[in-house]
C-alpha atoms as a PDB file:
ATOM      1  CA  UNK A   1       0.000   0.000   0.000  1.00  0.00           C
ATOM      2  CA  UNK A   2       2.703   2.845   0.973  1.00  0.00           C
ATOM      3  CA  UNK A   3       4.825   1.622  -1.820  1.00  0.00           C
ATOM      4  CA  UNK A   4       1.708   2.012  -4.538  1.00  0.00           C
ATOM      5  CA  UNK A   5       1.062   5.773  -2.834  1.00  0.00           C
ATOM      6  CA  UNK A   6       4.780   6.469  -3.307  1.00  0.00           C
ATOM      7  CA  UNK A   7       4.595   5.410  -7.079  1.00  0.00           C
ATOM      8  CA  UNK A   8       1.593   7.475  -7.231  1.00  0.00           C
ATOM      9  CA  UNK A   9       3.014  10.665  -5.072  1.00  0.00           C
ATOM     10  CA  UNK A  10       6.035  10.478  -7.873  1.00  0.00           C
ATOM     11  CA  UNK A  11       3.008  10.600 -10.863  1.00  0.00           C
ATOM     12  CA  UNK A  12       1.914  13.454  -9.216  1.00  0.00           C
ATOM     13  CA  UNK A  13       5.358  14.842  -8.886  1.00  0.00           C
ATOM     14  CA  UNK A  14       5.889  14.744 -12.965  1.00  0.00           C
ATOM     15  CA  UNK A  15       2.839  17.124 -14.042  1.00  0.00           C
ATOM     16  CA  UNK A  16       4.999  20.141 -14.509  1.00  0.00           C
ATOM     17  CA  UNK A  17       7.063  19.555 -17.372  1.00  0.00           C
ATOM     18  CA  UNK A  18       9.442  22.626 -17.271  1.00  0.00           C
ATOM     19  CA  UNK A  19      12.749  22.503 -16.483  1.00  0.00           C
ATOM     20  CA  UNK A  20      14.129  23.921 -12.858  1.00  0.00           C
ATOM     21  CA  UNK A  21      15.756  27.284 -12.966  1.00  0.00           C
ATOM     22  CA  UNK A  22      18.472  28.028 -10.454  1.00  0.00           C
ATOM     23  CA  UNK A  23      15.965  30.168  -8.566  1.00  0.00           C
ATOM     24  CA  UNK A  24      14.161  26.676  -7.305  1.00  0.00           C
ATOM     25  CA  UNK A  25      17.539  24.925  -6.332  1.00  0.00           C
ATOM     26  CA  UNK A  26      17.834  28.261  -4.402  1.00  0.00           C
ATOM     27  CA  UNK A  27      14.589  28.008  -2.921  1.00  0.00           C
ATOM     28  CA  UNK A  28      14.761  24.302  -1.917  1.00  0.00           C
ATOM     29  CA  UNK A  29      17.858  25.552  -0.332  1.00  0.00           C
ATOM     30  CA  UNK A  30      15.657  27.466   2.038  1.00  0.00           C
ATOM     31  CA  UNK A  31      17.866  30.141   2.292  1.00  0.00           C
ATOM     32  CA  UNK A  32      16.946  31.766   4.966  1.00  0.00           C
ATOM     33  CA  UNK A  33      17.443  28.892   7.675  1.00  0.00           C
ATOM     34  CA  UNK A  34      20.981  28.740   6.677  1.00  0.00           C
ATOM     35  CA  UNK A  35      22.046  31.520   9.322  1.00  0.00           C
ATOM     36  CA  UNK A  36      21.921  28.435  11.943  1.00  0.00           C
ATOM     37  CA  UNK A  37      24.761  26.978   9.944  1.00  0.00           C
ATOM     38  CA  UNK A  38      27.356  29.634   9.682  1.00  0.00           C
ATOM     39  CA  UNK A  39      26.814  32.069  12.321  1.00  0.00           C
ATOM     40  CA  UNK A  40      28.023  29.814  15.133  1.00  0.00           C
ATOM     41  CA  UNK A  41      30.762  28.525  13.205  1.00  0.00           C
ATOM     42  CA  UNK A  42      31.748  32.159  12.745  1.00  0.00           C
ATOM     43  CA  UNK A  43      31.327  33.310  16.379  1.00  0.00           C
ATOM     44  CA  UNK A  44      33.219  30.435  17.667  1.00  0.00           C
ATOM     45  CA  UNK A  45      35.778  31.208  15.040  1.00  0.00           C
ATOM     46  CA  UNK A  46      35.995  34.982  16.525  1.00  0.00           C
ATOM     47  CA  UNK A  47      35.848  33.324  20.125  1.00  0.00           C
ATOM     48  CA  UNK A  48      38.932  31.116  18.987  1.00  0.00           C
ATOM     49  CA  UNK A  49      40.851  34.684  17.735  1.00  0.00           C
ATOM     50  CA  UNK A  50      41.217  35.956  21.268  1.00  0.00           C
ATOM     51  CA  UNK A  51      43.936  33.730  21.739  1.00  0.00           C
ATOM     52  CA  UNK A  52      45.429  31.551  18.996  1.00  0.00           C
ATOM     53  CA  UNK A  53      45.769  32.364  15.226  1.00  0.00           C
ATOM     54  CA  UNK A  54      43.444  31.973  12.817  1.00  0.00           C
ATOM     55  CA  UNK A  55      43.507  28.629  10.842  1.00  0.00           C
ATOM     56  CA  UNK A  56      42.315  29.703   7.357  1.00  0.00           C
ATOM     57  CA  UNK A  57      41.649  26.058   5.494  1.00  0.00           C
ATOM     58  CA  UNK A  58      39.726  25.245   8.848  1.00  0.00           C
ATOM     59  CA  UNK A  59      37.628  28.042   9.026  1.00  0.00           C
ATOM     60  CA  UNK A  60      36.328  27.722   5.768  1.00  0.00           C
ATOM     61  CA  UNK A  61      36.241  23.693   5.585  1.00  0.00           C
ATOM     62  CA  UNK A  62      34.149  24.161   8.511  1.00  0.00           C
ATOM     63  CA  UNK A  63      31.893  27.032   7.256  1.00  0.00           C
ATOM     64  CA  UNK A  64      31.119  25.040   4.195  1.00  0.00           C
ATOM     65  CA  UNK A  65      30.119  21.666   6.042  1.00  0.00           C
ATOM     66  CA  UNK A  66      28.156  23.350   8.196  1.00  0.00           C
ATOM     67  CA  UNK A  67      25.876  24.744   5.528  1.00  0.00           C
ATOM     68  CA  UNK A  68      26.412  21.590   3.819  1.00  0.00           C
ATOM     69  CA  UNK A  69      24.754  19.981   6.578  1.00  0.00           C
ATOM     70  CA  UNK A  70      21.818  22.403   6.946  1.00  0.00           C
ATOM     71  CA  UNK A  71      21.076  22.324   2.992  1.00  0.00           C
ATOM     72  CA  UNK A  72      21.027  18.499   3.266  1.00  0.00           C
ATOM     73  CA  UNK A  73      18.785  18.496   6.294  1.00  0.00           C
ATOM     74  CA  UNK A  74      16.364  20.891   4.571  1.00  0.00           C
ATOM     75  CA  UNK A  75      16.088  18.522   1.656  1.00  0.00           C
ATOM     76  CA  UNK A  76      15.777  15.685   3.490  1.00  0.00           C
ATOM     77  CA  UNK A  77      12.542  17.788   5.168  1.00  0.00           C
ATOM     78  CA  UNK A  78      11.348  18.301   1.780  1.00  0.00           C
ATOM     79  CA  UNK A  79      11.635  14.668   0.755  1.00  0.00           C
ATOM     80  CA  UNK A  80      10.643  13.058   3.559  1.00  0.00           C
ATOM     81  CA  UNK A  81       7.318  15.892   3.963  1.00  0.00           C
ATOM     82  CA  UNK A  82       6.382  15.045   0.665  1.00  0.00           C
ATOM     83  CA  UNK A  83       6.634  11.262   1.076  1.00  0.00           C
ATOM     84  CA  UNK A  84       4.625  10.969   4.036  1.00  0.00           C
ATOM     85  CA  UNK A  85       1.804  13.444   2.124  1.00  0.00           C
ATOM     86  CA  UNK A  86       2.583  16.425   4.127  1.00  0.00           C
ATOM     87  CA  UNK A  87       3.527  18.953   1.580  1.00  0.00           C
ATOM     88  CA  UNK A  88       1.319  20.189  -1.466  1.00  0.00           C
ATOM     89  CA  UNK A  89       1.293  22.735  -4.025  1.00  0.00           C
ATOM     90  CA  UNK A  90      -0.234  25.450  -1.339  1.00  0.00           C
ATOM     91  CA  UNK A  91       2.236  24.957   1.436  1.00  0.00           C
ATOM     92  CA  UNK A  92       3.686  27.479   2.787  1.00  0.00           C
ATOM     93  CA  UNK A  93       7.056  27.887   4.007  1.00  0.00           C
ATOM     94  CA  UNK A  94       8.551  24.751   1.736  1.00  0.00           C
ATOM     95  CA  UNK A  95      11.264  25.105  -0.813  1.00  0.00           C
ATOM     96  CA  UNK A  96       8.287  23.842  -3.416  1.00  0.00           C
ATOM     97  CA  UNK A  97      10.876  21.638  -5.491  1.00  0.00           C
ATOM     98  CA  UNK A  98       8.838  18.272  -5.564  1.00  0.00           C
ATOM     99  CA  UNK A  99       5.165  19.891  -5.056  1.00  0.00           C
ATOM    100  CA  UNK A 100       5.276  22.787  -7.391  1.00  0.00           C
ATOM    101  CA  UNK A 101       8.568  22.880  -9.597  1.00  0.00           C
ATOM    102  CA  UNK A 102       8.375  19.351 -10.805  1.00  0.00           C
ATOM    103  CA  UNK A 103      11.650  18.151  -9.719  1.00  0.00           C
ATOM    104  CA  UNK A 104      11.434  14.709  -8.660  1.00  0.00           C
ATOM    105  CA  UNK A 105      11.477  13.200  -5.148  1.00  0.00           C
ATOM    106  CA  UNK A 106      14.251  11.212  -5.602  1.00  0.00           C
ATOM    107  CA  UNK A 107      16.879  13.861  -7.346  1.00  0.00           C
ATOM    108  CA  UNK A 108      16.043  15.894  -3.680  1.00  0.00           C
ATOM    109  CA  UNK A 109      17.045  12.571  -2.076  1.00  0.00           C
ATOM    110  CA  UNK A 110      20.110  12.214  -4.098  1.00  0.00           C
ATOM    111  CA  UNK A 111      21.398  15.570  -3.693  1.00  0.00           C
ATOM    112  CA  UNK A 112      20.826  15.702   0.014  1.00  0.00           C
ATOM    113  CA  UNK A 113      22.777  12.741  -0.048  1.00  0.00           C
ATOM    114  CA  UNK A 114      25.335  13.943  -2.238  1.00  0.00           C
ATOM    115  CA  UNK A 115      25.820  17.164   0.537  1.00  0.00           C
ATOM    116  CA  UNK A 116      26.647  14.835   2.914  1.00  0.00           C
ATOM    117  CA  UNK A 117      28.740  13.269   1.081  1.00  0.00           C
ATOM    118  CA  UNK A 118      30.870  16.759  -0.011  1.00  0.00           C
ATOM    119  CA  UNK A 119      30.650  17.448   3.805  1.00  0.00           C
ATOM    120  CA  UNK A 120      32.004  14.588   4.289  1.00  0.00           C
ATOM    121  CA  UNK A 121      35.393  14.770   2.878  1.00  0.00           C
ATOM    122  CA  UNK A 122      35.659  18.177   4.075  1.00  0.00           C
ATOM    123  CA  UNK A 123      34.956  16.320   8.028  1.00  0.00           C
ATOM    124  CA  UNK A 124      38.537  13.882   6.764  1.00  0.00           C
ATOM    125  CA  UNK A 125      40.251  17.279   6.189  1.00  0.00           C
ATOM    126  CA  UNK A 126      39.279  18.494   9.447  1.00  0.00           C
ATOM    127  CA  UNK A 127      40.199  15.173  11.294  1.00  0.00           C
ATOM    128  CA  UNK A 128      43.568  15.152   9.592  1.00  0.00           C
ATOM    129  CA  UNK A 129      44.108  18.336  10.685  1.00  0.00           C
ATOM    130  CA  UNK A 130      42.879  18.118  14.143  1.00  0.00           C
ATOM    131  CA  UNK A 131      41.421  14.749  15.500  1.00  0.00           C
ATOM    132  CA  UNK A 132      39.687  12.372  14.626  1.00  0.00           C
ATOM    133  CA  UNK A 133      37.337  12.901  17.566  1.00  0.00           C
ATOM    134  CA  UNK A 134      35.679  15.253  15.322  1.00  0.00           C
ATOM    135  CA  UNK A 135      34.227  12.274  12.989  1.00  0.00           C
ATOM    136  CA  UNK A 136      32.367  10.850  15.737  1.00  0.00           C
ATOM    137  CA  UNK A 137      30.820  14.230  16.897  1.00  0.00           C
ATOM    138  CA  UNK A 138      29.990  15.690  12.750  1.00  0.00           C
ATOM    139  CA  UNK A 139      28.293  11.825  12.331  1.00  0.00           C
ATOM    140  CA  UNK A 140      26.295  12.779  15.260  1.00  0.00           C
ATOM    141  CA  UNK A 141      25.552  15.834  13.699  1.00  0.00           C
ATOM    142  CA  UNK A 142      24.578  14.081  10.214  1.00  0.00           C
ATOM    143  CA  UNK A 143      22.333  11.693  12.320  1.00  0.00           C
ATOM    144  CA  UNK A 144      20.286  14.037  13.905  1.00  0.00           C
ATOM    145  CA  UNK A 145      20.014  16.305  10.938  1.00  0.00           C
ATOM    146  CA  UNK A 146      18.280  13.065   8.972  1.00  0.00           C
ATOM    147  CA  UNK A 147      16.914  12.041  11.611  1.00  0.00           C
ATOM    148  CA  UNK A 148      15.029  15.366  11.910  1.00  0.00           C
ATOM    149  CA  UNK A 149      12.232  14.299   9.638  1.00  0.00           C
ATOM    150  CA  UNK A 150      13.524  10.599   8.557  1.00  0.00           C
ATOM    151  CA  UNK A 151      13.224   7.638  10.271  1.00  0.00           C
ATOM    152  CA  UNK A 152      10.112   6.075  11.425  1.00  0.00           C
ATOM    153  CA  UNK A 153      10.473   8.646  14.999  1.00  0.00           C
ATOM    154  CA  UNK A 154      10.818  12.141  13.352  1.00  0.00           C
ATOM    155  CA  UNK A 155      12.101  14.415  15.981  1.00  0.00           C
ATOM    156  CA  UNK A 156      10.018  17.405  13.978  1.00  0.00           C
ATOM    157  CA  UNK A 157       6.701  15.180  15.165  1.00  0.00           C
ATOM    158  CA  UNK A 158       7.916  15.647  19.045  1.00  0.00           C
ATOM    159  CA  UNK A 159       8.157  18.582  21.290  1.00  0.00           C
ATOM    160  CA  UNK A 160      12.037  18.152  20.893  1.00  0.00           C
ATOM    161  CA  UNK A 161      12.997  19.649  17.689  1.00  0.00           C
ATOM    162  CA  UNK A 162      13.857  23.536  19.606  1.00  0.00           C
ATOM    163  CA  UNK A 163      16.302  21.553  21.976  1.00  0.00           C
ATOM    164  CA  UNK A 164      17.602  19.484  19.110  1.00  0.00           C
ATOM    165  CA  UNK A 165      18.443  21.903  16.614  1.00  0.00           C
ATOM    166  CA  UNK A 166      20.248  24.635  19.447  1.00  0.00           C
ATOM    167  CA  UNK A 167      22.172  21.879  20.639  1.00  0.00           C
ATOM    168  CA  UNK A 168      23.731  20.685  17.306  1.00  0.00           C
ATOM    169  CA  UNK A 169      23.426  24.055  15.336  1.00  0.00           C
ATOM    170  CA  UNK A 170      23.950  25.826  18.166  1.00  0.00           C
ATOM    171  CA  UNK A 171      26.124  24.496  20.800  1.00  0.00           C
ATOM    172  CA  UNK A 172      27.990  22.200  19.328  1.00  0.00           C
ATOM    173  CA  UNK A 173      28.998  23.966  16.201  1.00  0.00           C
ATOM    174  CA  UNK A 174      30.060  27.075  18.081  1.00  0.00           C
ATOM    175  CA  UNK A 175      32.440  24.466  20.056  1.00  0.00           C
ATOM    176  CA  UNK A 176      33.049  22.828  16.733  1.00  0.00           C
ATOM    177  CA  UNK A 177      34.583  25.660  15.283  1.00  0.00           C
ATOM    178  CA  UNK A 178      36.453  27.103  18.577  1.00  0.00           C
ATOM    179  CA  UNK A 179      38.132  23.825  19.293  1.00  0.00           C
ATOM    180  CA  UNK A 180      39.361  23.018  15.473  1.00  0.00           C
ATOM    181  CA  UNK A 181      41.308  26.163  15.706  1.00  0.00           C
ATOM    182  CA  UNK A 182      42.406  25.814  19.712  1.00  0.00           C
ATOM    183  CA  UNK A 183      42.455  22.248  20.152  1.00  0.00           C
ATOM    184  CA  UNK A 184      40.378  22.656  23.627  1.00  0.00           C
ATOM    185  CA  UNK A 185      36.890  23.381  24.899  1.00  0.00           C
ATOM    186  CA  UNK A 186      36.892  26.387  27.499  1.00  0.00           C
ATOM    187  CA  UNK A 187      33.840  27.165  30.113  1.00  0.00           C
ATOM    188  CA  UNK A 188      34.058  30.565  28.325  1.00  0.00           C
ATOM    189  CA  UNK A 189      33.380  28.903  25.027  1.00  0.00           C
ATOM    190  CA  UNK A 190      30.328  26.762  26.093  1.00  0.00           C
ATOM    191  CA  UNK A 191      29.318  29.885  27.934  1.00  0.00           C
ATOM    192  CA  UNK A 192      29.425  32.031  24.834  1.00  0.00           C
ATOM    193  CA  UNK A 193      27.355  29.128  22.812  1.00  0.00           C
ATOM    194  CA  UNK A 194      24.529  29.319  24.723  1.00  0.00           C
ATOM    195  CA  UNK A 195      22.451  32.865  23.823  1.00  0.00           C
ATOM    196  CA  UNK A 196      23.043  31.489  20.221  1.00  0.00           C
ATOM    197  CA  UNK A 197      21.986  28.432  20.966  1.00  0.00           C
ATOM    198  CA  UNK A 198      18.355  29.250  22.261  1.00  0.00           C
ATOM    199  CA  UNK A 199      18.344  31.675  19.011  1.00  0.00           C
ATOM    200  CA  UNK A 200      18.811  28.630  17.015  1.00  0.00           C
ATOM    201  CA  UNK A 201      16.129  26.998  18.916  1.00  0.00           C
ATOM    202  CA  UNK A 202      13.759  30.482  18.334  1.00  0.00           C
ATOM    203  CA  UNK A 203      14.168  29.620  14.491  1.00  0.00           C
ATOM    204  CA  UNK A 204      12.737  26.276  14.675  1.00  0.00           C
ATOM    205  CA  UNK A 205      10.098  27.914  17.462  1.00  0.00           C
ATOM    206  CA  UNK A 206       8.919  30.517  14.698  1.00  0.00           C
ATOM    207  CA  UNK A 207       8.556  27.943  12.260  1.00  0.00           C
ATOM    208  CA  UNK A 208       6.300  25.755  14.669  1.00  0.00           C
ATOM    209  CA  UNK A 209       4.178  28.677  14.926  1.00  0.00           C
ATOM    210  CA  UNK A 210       4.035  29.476  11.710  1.00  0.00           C
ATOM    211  CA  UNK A 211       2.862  25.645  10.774  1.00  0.00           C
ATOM    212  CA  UNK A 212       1.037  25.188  13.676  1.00  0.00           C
ATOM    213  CA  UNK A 213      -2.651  24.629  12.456  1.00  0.00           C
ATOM    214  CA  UNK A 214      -1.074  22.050   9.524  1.00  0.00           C
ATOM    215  CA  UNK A 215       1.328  20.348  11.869  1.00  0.00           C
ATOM    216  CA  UNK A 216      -1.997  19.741  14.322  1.00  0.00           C
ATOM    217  CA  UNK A 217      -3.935  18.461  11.506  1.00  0.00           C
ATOM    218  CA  UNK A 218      -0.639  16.018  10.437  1.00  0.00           C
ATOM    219  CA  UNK A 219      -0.696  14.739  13.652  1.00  0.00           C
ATOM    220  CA  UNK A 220       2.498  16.300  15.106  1.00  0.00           C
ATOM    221  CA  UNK A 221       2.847  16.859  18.714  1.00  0.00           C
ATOM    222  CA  UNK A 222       5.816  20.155  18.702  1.00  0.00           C
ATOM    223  CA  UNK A 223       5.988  22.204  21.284  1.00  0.00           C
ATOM    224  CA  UNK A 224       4.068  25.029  19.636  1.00  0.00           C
ATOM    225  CA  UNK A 225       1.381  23.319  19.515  1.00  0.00           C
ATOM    226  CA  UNK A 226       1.504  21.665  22.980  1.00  0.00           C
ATOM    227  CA  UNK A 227       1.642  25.342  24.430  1.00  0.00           C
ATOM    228  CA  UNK A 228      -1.052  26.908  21.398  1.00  0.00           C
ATOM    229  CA  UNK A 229      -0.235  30.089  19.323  1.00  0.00           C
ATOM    230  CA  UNK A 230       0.282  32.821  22.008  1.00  0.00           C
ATOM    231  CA  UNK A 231       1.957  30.980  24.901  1.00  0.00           C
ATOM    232  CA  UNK A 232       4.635  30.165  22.078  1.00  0.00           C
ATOM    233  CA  UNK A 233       5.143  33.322  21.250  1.00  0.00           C
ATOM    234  CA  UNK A 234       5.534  34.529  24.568  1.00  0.00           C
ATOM    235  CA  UNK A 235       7.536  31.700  24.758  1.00  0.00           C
ATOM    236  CA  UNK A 236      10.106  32.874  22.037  1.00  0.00           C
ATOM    237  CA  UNK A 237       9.636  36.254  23.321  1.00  0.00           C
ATOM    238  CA  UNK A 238      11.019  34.974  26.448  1.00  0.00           C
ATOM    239  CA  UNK A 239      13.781  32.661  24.400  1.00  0.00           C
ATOM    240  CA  UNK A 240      14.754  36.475  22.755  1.00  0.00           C
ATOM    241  CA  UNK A 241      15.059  38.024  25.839  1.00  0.00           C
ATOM    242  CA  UNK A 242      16.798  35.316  27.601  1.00  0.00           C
ATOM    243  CA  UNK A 243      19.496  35.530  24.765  1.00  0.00           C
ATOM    244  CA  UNK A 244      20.406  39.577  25.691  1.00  0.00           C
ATOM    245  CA  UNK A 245      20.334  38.715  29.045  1.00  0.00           C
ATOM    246  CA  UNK A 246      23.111  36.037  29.132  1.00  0.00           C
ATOM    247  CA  UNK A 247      24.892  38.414  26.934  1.00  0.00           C
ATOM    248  CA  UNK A 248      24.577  41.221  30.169  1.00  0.00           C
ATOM    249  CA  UNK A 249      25.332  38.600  32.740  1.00  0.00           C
ATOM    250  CA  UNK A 250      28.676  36.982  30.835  1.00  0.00           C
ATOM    251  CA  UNK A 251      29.926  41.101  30.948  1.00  0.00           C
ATOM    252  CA  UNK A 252      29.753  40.774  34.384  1.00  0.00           C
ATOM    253  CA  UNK A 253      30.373  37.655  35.605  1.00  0.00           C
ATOM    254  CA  UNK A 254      33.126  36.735  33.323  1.00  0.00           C
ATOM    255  CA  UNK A 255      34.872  40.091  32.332  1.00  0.00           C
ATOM    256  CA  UNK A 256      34.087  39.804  28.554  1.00  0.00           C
ATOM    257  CA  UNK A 257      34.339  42.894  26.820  1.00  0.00           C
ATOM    258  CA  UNK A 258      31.726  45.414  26.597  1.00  0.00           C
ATOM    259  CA  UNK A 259      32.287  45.322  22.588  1.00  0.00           C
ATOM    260  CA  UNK A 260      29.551  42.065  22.978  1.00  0.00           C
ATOM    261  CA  UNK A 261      26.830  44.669  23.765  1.00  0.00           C
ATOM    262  CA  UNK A 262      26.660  45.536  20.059  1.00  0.00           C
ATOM    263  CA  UNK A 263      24.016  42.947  20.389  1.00  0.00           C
ATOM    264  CA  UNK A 264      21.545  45.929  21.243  1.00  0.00           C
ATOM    265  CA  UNK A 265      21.343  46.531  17.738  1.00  0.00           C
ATOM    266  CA  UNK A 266      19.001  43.658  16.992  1.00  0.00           C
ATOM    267  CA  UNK A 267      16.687  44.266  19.315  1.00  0.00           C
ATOM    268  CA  UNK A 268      14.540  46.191  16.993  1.00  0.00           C
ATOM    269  CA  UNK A 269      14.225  43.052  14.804  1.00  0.00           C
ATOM    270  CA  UNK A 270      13.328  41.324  18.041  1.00  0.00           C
ATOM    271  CA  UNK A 271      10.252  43.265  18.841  1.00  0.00           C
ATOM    272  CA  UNK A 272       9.432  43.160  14.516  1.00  0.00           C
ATOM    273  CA  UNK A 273       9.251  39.374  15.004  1.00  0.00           C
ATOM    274  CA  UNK A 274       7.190  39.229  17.885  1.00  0.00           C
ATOM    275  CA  UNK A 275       5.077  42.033  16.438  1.00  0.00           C
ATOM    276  CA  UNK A 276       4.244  40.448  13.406  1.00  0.00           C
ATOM    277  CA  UNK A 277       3.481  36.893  15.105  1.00  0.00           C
ATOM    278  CA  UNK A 278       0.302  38.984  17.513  1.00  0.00           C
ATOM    279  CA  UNK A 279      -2.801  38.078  16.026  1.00  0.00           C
ATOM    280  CA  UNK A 280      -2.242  36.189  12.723  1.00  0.00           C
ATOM    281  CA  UNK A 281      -3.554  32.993  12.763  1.00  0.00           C
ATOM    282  CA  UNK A 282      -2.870  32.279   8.909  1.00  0.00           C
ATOM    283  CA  UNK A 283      -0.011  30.760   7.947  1.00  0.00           C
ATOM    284  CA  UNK A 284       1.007  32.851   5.314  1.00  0.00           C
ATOM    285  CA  UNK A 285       0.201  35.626   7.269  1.00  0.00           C
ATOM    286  CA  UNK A 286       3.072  34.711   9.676  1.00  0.00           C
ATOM    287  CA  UNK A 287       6.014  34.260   7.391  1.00  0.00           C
ATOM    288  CA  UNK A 288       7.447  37.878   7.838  1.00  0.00           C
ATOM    289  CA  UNK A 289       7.567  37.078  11.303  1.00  0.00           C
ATOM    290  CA  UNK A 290       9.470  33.947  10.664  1.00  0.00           C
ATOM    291  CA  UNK A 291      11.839  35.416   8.791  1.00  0.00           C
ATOM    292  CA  UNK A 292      12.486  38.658  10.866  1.00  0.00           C
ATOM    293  CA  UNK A 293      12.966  36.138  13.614  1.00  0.00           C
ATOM    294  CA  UNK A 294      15.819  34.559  11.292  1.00  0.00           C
ATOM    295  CA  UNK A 295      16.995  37.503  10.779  1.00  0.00           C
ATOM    296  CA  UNK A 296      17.307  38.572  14.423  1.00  0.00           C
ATOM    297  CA  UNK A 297      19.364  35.622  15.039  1.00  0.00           C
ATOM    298  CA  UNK A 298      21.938  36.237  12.178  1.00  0.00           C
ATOM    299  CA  UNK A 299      22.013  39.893  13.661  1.00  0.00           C
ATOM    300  CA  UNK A 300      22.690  38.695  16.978  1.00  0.00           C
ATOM    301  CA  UNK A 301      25.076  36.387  16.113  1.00  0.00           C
ATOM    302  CA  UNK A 302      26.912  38.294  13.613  1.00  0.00           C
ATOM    303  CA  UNK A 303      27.408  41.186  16.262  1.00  0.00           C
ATOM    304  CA  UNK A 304      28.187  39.075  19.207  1.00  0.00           C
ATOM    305  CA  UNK A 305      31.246  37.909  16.752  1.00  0.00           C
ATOM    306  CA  UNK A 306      31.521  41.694  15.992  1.00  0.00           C
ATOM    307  CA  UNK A 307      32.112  42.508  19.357  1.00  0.00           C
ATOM    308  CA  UNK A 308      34.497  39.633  19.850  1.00  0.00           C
ATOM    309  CA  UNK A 309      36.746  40.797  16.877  1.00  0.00           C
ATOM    310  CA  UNK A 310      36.601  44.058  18.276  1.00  0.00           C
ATOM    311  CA  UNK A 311      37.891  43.151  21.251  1.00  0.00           C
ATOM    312  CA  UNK A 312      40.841  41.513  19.959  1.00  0.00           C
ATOM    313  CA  UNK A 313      41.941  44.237  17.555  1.00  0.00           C
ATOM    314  CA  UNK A 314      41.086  47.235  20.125  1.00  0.00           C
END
């Protein structure tokens, strides 16, 4: 039975006959999710700076597997969606490759795949490099990014998915990319991961609330929906706010430099995300507000590295 609806989902899949620009391998990208890849590899690259050199080959062989990663885990969302009936032409929020571009399901699969594969050898590089401690951890990684909506236990069907994605997009690649280049993991460092890390998790959170009313209907059980629509985004309110204040309390408690407080500067994009989430109920109506919320966390993240650069130049 599943097998015949697969053969029939893949019909489906080959109505549209025209050939996919590069603006729907962009799209199925889903571009703007990918600030959860390289911001923390970039702020525990500036964390790194303070006090050892910068590794150049590292740095970039571990930006590029990190958002080799993310793509992949996006696609495998997008295959895995569209398997399981989730995803159709009207979705909102979905790169749209399979549904509404006509590329089929199995050329997502393969590319995904392929990612992983490219991140791969960039991981042997790394190892080489540093140790090969690192292949354990980045299979980890790989794991729970498939595992994020493969697998016959999805963690996007659980109330997990906010703790799973800040811990490996968040924590662990900001200790990723500080210990490739220092060859140790410092309190400091796992301090400094964690207002990104809950950021990371806000991502995901907008994107719950976003999907909300389809999730329900699908049968998911996140934590947006366990909480309802304005608990959760109280909720990430609270996640947002959380963030500035570890920023505050690592100023004083740990002598970081005052440079970190360029972080003020997103809170304007803060409040727009929250803003736009009060009241809509429409999924459409609520992707500005994911995205600002995206965008909040690449301007947080991005000026928290700021800040650290600064410090080390000034």
């Amino acid at each position: 039975m599943e097998e015949r609806m697969n053969n029939s989902n893949d019909k489906l899949n080959k109505v549209t006959p025209s050939k996919p620009t590069w603006q729907v391998w962009w799209r199925l990208l889903r571009p703007h999710t990918l600030t959860a890849s390289f911001v923390p590899v970039f702020l525990g690259t500036m964390l790194a700076l303070q006090s050892h050199t910068l590794h150049f080959g590292l740095f970039m062989a571990m930006m590029i597997a990190s958002i080799l990663i993310q793509s992949a885990t996006n696609m495998f969302n997008e295959y895995y969606d569209f398997k399981r009936g989730l995803d159709h032409a009207g979705s909102v929020g979905i790169g749209g490759a399979i549904v509404r571009d006509g590329v089929s399901a199995r050329t997502v699969l393969n590319l995904a795949l392929i990612f992983f594969g490219v991140a791969i050898l960039l991981g042997v590089y790394i190892c080489i490099l540093t140790t090969w401690w690192i292949a354990v951890i980045g299979s980890i990684c790989m794991a729970a990014g498939y595992f994020y909506t493969g697998g016959p236990y999805p963690i996007a069907y659980t109330p997990f998915g906010e703790i799973a994605a800040g811990v490996f997009m968040g924590l662990i690649l900001v200790l990723l990319s500080f210990f490739i280049q220092t060859g140790v993991i410092t309190f400091e460092s796992i301090l400094v991961s964690i207002p990104i890390s809950i950021l990371v998790g806000g991502i995901l959170m907008a994107n719950n609330i976003r999907d909300l009313e389809g999730d329900k209907e699908k049968g998911r059980k996140t934590l947006a929906i366990l909480l309802g629509h304005d608990k959760a985004v109280t909720f990430l309110e609270w996640m947002f706010i959380v963030s500035y204040l570890w920023v505050v309390a690592l100023i004083i408690t740990i002598d970081s430099s005052l440079w970190l407080l360029l972080i003020i500067l997103s809170i304007p994009k803060a409040f727009k995300a929250i803003r736009l989430f009060e009241g809509k109920k429409e999924a459409a109506q609520m992707m500005p507000a994911m995205q600002a919320t995206a965008q909040m966390h690449t301007q947080f993240g991005l000026l928290m590295a700021v800040g650290l650069l600064l410090a080390y130049f000034i």
